[in-house]
Protein backbone atom coordinates (compact mmCIF):
# COMPACT_ATOMS: atom_id res chain seq x y z
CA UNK A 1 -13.19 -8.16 -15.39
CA UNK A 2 -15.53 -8.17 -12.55
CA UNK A 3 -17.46 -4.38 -12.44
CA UNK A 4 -19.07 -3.01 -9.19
CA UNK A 5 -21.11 0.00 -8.33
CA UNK A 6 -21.58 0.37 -4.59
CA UNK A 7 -23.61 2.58 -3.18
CA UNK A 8 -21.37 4.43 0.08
CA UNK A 9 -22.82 5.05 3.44
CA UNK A 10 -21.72 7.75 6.21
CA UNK A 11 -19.31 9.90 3.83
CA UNK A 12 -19.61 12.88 1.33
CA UNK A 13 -18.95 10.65 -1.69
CA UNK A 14 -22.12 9.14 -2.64
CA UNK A 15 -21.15 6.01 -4.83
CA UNK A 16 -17.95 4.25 -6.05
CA UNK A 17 -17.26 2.32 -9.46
CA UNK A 18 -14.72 0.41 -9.81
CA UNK A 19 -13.49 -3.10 -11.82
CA UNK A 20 -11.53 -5.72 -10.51
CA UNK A 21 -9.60 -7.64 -13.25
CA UNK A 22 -8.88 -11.36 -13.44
CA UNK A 23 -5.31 -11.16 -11.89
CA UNK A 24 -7.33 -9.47 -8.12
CA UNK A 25 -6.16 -6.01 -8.97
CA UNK A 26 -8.17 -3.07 -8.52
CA UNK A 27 -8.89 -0.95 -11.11
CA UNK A 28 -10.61 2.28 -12.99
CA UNK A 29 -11.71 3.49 -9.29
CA UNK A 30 -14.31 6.65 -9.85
CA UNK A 31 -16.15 8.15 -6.73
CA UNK A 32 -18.87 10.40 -7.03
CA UNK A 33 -18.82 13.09 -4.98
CA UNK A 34 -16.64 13.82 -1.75
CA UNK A 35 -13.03 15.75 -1.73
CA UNK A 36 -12.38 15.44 -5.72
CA UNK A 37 -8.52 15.94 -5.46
CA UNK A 38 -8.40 13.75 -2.73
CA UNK A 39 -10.48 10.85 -4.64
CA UNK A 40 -8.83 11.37 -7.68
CA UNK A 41 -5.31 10.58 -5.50
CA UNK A 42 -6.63 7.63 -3.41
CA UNK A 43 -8.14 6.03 -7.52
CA UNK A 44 -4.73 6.80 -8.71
CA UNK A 45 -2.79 5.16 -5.50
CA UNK A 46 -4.75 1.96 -5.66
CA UNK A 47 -4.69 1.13 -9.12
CA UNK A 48 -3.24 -2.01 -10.09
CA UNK A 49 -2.98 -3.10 -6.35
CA UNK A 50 -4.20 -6.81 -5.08
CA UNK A 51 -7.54 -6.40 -3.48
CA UNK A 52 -6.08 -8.01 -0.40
CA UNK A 53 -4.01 -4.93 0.04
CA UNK A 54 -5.85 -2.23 -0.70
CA UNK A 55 -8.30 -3.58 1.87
CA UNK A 56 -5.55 -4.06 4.62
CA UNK A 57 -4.36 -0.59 3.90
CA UNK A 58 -7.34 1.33 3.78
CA UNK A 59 -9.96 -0.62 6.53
CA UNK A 60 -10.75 1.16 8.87
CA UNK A 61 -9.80 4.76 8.16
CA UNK A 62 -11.65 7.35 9.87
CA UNK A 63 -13.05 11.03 8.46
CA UNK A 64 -12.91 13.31 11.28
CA UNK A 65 -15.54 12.31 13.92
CA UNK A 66 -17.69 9.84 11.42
CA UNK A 67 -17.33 6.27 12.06
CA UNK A 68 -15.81 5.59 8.30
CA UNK A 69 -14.13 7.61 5.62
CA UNK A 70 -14.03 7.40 1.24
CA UNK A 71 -11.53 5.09 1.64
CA UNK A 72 -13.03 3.05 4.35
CA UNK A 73 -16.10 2.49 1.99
CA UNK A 74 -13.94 1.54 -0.54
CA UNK A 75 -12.87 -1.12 1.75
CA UNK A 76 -16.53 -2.24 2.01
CA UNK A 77 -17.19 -1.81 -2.02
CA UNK A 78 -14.04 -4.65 -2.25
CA UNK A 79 -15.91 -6.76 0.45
CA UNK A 80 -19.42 -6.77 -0.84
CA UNK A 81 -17.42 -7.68 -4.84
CA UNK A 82 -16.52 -10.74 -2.89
């Protein structure tokens, strides 16, 4: 199980935590900070999901007028595990 804590950029949330197990699947996602509910629902969506997909999914998302979103950086946090 591969851990990462990545540091986000341009959003309310101010770090995610998250492991990627041996099969590519996302999991135990924790943000700190940003729209709790919201977090908690994105963690609990992605769980168990190929990192390939949560990345096509999620890329790109926009919050309001910022240039990226929680889930964007997410997106990024999957990237820079790579």
């Amino acid at each position: 199980m591969k851990h990462i804590v990545y540091q986000t950029s341009g959003t309310c949330s101010k770090q995610i935590e998250l492991d990627i197990d041996d099969e590519n699947r996302v999991q135990n996602v924790q943000f700190l900070g940003g729209c709790n509910g919201n977090l908690q629902g994105i963690a609990q969506l992605v769980r168990g999901m190929k990192v390939e997909e949560v990345k096509s999914r999620l890329d790109g998302i926009r919050c309001g007028y910022k240039n990226t979103s929680c889930p964007d950086q997410l997106v990024r946090a999957l990237e820079q595990a790579e």
